[in-house]
N, C-alpha and C. Protein backbone atom coordinates (compact mmCIF):
# COMPACT_ATOMS: atom_id res chain seq x y z
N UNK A 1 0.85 -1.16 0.00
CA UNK A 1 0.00 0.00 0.00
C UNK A 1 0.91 1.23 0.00
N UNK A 2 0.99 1.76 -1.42
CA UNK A 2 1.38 2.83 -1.10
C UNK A 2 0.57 4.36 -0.71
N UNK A 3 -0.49 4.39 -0.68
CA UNK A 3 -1.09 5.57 -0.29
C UNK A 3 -2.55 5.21 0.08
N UNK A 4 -3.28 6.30 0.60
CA UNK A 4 -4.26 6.08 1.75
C UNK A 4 -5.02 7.81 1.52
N UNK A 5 -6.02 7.38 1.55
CA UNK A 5 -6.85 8.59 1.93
C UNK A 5 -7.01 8.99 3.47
N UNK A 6 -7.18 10.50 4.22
CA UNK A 6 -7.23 10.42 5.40
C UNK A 6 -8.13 11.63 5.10
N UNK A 7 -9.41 11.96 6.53
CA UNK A 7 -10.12 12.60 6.40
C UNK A 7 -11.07 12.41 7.25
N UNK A 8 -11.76 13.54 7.71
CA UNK A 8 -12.40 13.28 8.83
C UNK A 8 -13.93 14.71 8.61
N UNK A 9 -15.20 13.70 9.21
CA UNK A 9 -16.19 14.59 9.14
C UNK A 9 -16.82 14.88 7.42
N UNK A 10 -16.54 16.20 6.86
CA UNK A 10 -17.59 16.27 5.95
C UNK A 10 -16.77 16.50 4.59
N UNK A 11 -15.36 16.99 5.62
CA UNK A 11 -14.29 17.45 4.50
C UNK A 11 -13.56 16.12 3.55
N UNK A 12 -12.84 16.61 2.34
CA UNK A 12 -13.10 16.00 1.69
C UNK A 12 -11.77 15.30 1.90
N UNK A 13 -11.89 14.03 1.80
CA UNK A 13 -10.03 13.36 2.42
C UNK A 13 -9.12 13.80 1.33
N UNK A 14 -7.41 13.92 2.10
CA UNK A 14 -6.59 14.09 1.29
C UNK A 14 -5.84 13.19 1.14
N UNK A 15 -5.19 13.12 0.10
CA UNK A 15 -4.31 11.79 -0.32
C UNK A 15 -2.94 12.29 0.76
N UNK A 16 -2.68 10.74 1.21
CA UNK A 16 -1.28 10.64 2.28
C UNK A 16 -0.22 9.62 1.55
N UNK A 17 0.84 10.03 1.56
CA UNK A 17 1.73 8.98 1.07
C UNK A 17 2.24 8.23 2.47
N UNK A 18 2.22 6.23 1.96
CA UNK A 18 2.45 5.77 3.42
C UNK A 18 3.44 5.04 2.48
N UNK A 19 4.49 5.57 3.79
CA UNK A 19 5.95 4.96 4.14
C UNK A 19 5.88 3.46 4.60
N UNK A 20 5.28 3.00 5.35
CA UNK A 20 5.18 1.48 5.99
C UNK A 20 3.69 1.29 6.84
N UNK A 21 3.73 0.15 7.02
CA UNK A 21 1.98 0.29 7.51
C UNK A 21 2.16 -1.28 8.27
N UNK A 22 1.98 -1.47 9.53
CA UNK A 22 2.17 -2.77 9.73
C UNK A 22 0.99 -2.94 11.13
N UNK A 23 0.28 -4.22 11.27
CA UNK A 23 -0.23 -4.88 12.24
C UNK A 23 0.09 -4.15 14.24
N UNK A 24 -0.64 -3.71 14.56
CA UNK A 24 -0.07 -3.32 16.04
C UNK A 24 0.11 -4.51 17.13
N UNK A 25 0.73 -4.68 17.84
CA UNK A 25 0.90 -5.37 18.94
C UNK A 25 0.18 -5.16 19.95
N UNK A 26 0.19 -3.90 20.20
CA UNK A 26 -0.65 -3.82 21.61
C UNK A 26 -2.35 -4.08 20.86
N UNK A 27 -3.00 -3.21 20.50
CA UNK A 27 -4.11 -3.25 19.87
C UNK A 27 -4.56 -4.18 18.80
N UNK A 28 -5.04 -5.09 19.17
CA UNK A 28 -5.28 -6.06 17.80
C UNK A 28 -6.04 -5.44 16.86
N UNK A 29 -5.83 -6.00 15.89
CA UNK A 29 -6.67 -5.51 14.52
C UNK A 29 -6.62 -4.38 13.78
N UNK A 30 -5.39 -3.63 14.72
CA UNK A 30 -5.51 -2.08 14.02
C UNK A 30 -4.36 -2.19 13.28
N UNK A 31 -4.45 -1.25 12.74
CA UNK A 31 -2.90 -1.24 11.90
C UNK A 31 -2.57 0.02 12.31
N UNK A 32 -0.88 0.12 11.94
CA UNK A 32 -0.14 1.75 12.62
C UNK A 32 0.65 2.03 10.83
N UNK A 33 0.29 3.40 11.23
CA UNK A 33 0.71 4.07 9.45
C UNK A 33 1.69 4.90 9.85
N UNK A 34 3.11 4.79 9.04
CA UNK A 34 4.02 5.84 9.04
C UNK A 34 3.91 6.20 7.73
N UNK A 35 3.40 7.70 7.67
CA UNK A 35 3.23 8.53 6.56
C UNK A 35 4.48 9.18 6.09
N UNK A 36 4.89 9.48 4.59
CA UNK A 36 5.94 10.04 4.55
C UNK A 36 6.18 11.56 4.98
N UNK A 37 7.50 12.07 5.50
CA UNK A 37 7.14 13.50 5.41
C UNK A 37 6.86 13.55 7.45
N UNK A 38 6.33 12.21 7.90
CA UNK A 38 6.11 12.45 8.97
C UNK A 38 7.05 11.13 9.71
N UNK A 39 8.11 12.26 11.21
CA UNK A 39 8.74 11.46 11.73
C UNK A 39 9.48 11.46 13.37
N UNK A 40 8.18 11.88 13.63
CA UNK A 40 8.11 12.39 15.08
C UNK A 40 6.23 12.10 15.73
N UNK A 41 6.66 11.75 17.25
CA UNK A 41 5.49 11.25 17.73
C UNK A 41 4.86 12.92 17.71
N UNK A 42 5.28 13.57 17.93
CA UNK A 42 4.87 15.36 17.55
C UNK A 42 4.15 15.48 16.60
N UNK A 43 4.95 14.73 15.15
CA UNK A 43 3.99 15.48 14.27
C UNK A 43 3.29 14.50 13.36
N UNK A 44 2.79 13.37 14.12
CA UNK A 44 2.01 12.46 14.03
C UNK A 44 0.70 13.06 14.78
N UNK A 45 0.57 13.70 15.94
CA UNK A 45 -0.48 13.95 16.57
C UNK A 45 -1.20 14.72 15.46
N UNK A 46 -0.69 15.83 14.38
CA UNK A 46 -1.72 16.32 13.34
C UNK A 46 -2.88 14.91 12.09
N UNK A 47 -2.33 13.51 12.57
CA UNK A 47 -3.02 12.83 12.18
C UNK A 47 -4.36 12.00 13.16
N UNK A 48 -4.46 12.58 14.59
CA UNK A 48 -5.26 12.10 15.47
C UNK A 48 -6.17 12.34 14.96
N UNK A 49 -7.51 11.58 14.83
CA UNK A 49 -9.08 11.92 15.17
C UNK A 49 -9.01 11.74 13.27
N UNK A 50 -8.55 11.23 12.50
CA UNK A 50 -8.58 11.21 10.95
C UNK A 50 -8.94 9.32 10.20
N UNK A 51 -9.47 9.57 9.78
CA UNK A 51 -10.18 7.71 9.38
C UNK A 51 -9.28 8.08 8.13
N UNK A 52 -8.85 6.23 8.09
CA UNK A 52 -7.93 5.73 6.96
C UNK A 52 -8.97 5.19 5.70
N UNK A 53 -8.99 6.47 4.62
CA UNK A 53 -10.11 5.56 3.28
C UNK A 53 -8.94 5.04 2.14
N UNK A 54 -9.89 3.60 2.08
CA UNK A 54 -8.57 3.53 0.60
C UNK A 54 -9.99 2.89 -0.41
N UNK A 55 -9.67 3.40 -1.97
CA UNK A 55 -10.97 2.99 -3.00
C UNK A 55 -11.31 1.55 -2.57
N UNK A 56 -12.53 1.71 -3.21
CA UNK A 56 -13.26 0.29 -3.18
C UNK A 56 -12.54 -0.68 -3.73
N UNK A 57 -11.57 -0.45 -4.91
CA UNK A 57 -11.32 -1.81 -5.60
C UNK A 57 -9.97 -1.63 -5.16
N UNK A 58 -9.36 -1.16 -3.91
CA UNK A 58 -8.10 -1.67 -3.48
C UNK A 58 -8.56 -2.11 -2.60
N UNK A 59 -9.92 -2.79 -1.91
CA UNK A 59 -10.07 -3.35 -0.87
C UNK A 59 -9.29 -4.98 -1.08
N UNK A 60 -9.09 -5.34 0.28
CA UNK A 60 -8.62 -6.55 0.13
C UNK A 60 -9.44 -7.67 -0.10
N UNK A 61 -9.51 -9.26 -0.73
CA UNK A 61 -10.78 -9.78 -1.17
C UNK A 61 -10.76 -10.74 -0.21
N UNK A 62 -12.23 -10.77 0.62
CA UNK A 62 -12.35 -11.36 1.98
C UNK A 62 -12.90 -13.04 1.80
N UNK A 63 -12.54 -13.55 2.60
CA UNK A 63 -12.92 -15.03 2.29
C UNK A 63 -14.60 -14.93 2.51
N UNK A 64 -14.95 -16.33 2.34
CA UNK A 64 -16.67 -17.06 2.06
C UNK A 64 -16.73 -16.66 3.35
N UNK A 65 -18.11 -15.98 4.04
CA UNK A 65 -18.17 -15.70 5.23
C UNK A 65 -17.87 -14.55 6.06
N UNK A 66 -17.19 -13.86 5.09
CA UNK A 66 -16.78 -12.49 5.73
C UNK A 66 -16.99 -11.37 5.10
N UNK A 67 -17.67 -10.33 5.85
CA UNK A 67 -18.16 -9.05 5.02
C UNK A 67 -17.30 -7.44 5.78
N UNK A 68 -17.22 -6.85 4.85
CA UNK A 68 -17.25 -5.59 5.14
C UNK A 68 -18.01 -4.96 5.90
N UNK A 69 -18.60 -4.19 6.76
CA UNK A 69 -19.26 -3.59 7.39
C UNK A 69 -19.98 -2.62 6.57
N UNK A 70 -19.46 -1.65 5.67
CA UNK A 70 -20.03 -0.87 5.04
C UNK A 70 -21.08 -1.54 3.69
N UNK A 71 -20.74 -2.89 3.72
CA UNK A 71 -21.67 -3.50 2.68
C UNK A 71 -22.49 -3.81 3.42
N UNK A 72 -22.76 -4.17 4.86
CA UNK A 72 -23.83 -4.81 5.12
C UNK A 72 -25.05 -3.88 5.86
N UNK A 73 -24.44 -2.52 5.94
CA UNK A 73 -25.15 -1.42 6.24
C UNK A 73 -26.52 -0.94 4.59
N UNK A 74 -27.35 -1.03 5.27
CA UNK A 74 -28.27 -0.65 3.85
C UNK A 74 -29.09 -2.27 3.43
N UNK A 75 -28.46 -2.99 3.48
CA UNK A 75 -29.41 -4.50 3.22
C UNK A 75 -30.63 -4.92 3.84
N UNK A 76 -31.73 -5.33 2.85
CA UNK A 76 -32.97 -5.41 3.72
C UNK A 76 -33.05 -6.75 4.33
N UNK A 77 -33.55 -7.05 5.62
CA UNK A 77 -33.39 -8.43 6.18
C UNK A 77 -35.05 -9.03 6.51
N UNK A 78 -34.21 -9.99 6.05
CA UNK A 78 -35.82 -11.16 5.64
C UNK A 78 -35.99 -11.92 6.62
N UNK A 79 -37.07 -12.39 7.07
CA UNK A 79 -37.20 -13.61 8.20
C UNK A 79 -37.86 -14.65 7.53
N UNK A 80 -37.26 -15.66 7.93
CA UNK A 80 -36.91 -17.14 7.06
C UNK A 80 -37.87 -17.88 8.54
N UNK A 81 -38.60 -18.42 8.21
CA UNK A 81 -39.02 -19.48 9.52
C UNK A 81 -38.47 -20.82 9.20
N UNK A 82 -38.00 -21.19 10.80
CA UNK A 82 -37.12 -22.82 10.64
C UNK A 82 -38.23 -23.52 10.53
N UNK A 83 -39.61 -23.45 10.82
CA UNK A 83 -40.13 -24.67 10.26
C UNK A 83 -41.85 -24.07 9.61
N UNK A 84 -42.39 -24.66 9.17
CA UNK A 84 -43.28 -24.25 7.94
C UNK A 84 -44.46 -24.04 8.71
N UNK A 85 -45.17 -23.34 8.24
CA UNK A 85 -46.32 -22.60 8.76
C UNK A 85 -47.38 -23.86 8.94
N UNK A 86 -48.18 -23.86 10.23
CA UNK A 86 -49.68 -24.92 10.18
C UNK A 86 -50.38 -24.81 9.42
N UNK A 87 -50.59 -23.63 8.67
CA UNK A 87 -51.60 -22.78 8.05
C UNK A 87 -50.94 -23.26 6.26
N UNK A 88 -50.03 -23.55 6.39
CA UNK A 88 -49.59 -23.93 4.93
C UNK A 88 -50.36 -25.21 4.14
N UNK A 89 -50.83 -24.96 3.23
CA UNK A 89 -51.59 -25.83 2.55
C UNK A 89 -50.87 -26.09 1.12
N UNK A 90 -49.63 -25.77 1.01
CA UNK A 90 -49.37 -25.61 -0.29
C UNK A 90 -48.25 -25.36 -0.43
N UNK A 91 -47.23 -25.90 -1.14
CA UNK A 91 -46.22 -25.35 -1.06
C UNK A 91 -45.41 -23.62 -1.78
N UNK A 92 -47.00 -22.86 -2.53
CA UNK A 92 -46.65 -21.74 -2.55
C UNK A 92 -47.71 -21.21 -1.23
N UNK A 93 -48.12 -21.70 -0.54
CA UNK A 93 -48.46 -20.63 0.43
C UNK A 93 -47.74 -19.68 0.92
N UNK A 94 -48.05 -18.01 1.15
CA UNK A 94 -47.77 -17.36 1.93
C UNK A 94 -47.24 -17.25 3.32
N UNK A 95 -47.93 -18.79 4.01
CA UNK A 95 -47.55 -18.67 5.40
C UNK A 95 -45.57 -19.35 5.40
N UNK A 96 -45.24 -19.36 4.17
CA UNK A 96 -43.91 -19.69 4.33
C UNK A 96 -43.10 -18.75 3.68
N UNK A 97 -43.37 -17.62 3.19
CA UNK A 97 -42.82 -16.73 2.41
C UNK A 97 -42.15 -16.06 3.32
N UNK A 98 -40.41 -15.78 2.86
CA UNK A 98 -39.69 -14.66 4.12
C UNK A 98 -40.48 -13.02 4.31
N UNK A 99 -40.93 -12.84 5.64
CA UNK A 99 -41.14 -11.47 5.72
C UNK A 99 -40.01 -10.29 5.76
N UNK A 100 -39.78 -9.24 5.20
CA UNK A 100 -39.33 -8.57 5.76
C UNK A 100 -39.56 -7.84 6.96
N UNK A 101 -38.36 -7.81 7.59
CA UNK A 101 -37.99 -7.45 9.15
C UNK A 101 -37.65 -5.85 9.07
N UNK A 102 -36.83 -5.20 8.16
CA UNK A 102 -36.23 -4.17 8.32
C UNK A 102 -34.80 -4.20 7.63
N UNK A 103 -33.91 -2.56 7.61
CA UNK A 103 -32.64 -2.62 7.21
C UNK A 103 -31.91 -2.49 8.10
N UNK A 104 -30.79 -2.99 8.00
CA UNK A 104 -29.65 -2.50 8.72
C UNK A 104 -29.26 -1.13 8.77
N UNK A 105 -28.62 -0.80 9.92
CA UNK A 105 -28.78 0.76 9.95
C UNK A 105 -27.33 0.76 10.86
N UNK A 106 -27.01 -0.32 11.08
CA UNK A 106 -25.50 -0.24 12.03
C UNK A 106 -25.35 -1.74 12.08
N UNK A 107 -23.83 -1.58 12.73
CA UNK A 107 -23.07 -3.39 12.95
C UNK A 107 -22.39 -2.67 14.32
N UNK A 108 -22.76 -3.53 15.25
CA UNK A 108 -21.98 -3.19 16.14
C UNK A 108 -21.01 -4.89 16.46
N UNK A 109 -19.61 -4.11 16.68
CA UNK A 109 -18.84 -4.95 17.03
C UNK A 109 -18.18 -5.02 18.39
N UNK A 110 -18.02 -5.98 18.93
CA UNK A 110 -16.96 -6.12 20.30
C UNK A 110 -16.39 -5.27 20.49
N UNK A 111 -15.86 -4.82 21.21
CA UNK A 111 -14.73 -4.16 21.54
C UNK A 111 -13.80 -4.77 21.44
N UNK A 112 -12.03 -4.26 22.02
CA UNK A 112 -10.93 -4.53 22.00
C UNK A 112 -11.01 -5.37 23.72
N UNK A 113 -10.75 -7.04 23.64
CA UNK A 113 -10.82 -7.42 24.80
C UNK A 113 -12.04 -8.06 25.06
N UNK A 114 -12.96 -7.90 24.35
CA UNK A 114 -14.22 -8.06 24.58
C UNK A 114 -14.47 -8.89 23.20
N UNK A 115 -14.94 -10.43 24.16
CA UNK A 115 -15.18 -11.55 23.00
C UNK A 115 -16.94 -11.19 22.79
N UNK A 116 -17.21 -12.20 21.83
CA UNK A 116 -19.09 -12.12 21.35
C UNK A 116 -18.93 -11.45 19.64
N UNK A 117 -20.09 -11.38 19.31
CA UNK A 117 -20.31 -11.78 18.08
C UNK A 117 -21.43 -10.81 17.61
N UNK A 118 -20.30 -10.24 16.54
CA UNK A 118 -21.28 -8.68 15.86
C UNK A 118 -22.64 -8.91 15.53
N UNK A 119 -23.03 -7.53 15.74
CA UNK A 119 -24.59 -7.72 15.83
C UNK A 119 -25.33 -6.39 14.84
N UNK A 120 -26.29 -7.03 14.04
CA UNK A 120 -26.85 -6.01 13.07
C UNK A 120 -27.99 -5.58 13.83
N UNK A 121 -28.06 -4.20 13.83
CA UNK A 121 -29.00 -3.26 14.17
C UNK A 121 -29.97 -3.13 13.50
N UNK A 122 -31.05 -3.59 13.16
CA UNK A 122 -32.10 -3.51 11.59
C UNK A 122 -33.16 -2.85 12.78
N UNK A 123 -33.22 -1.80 11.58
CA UNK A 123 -34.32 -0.52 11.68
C UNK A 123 -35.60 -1.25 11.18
N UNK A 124 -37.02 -1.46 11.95
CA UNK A 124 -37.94 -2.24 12.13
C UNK A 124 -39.19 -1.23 11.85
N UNK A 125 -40.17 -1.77 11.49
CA UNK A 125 -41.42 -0.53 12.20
C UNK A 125 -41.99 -0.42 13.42
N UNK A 126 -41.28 -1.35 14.46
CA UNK A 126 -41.30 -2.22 15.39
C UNK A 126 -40.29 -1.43 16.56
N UNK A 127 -39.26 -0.51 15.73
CA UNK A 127 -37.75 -0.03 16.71
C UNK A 127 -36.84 -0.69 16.19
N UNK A 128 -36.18 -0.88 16.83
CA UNK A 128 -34.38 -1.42 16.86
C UNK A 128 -34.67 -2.94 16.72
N UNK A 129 -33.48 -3.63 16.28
CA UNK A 129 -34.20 -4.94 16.38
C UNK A 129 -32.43 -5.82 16.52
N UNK A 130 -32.06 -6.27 17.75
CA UNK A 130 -30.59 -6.80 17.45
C UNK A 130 -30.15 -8.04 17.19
N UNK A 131 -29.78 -8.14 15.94
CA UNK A 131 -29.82 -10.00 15.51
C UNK A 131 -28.26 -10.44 15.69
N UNK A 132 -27.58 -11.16 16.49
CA UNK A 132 -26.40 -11.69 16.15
C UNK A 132 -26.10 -11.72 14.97
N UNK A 133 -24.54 -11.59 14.34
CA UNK A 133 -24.51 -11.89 13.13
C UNK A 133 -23.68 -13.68 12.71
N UNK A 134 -24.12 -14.27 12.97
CA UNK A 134 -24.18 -15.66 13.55
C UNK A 134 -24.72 -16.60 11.94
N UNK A 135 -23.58 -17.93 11.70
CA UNK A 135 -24.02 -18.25 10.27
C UNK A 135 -25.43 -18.66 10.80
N UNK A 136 -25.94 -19.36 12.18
CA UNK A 136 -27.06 -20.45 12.23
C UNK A 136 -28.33 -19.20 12.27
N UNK A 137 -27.80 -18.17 12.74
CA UNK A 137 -28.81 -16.70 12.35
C UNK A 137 -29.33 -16.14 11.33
N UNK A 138 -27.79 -15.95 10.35
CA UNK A 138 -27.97 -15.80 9.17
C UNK A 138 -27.43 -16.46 8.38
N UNK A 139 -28.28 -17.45 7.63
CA UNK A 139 -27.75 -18.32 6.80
C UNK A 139 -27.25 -17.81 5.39
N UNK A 140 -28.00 -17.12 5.03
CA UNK A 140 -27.51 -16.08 3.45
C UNK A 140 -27.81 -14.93 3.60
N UNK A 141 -26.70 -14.41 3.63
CA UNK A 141 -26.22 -13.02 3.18
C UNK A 141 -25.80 -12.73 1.32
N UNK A 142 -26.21 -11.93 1.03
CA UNK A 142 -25.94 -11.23 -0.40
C UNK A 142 -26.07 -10.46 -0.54
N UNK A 143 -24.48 -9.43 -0.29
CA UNK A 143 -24.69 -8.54 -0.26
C UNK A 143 -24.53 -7.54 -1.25
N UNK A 144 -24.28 -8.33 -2.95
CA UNK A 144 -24.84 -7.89 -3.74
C UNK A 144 -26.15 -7.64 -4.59
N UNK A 145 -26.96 -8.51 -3.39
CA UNK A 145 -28.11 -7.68 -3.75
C UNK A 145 -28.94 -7.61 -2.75
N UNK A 146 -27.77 -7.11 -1.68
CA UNK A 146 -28.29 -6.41 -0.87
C UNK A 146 -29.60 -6.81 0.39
N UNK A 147 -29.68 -8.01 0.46
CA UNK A 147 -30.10 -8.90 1.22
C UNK A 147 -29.50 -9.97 2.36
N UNK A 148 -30.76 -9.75 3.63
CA UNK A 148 -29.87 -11.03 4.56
C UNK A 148 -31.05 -11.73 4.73
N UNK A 149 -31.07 -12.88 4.84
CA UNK A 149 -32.19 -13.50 5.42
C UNK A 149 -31.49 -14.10 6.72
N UNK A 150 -32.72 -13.95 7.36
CA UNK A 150 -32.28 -14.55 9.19
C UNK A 150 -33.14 -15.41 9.33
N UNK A 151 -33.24 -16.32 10.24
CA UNK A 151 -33.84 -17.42 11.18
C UNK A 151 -33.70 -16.95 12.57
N UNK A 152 -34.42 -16.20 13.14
CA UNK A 152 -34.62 -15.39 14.66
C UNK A 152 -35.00 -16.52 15.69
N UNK A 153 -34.12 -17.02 16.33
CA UNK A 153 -34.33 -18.02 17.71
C UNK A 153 -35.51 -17.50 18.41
N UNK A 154 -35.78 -18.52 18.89
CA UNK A 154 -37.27 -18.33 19.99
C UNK A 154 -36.65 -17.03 20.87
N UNK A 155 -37.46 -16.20 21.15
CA UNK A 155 -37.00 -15.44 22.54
C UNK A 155 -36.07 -14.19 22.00
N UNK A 156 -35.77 -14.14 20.93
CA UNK A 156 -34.64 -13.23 20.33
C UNK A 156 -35.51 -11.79 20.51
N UNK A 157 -36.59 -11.54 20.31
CA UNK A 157 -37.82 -10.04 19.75
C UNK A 157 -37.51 -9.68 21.94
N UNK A 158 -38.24 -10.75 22.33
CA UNK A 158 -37.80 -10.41 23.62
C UNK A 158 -36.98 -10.06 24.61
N UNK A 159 -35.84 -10.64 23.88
CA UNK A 159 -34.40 -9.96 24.34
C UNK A 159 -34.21 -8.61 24.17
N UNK A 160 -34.56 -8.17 23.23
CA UNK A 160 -34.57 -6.55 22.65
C UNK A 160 -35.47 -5.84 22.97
N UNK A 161 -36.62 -6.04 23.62
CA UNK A 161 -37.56 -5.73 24.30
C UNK A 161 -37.09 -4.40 25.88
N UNK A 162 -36.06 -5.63 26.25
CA UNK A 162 -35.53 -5.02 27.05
C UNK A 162 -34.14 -4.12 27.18
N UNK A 163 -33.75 -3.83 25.39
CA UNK A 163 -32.85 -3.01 25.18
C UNK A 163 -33.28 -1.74 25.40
């Protein structure tokens, strides 16, 4: 990687040339950027509070199972029932058709230190609605077109009840 967008808020990012870019030790998952031009913990602080953008098609290509966050923001999520409606008489009946639930509107993830398992925020007509992001939860994701379908465990609407 030689360069990186940096930018923060509404303004428009500026291109940074990066000198080296490697994995942190203390902080998992983050990475630490030495920009060129910059070579002092001094005048590194003019890069505090600034998000690292790099284009879409220099993203890196993620294995079966793993998404971007910014793709899965905006997808409408379907509810899939694990087992078939009483009311089904047919195998096009309605009572087995996925409903939609709502979109995603956030992913919240763990913290640093803090194990458990990201969770999509889908905007409901209902409120907030928090689904693990879990394969036995969500079995298909596509998020080229922009769809998740879920299978919501017994008790899940009630858990959030009390969010």
């Amino acid at each position: 990687m030689k360069e990186v967008f940096l930018g923060a808020g509404a303004a428009v990012p500026r291109l940074a040339a990066v000198k080296s870019c490697w994995l942190s030790q203390n902080h998992k998952g983050q990475a630490v950027f030495h920009f060129e031009g910059c070579n002092s913990i001094s005048e590194a602080e003019k890069f505090r509070g600034l998000g690292v953008f790099l284009p879409i098609e220099k993203r890196v290509t993620l294995t079966a199972g793993q998404y971007f966050v910014d793709d899965l923001i905006g997808c409408a999520v379907f509810e899939n029932y694990a087992k078939p409606s009483v009311v089904s008489s047919s195998p096009c009946s309605m009572g087995t058709a996925p409903a939609l639930l709502g979109v995603v509107k956030e992913v919240q993830i763990p913290g640093e230190g803090v194990a458990g398992t990201p969770l999509l925020v889908v905007d409901t007509s209902a409120g907030e609605l928090l689904v693990p992001l879990a394969e036995d939860i969500c079995p298909r994701i596509d998020t080229a077109a922009r769809r998740i379908d879920v299978v919501l465990p017994d008790g899940l609407r009630d858990l959030n009840d009390g969010v």
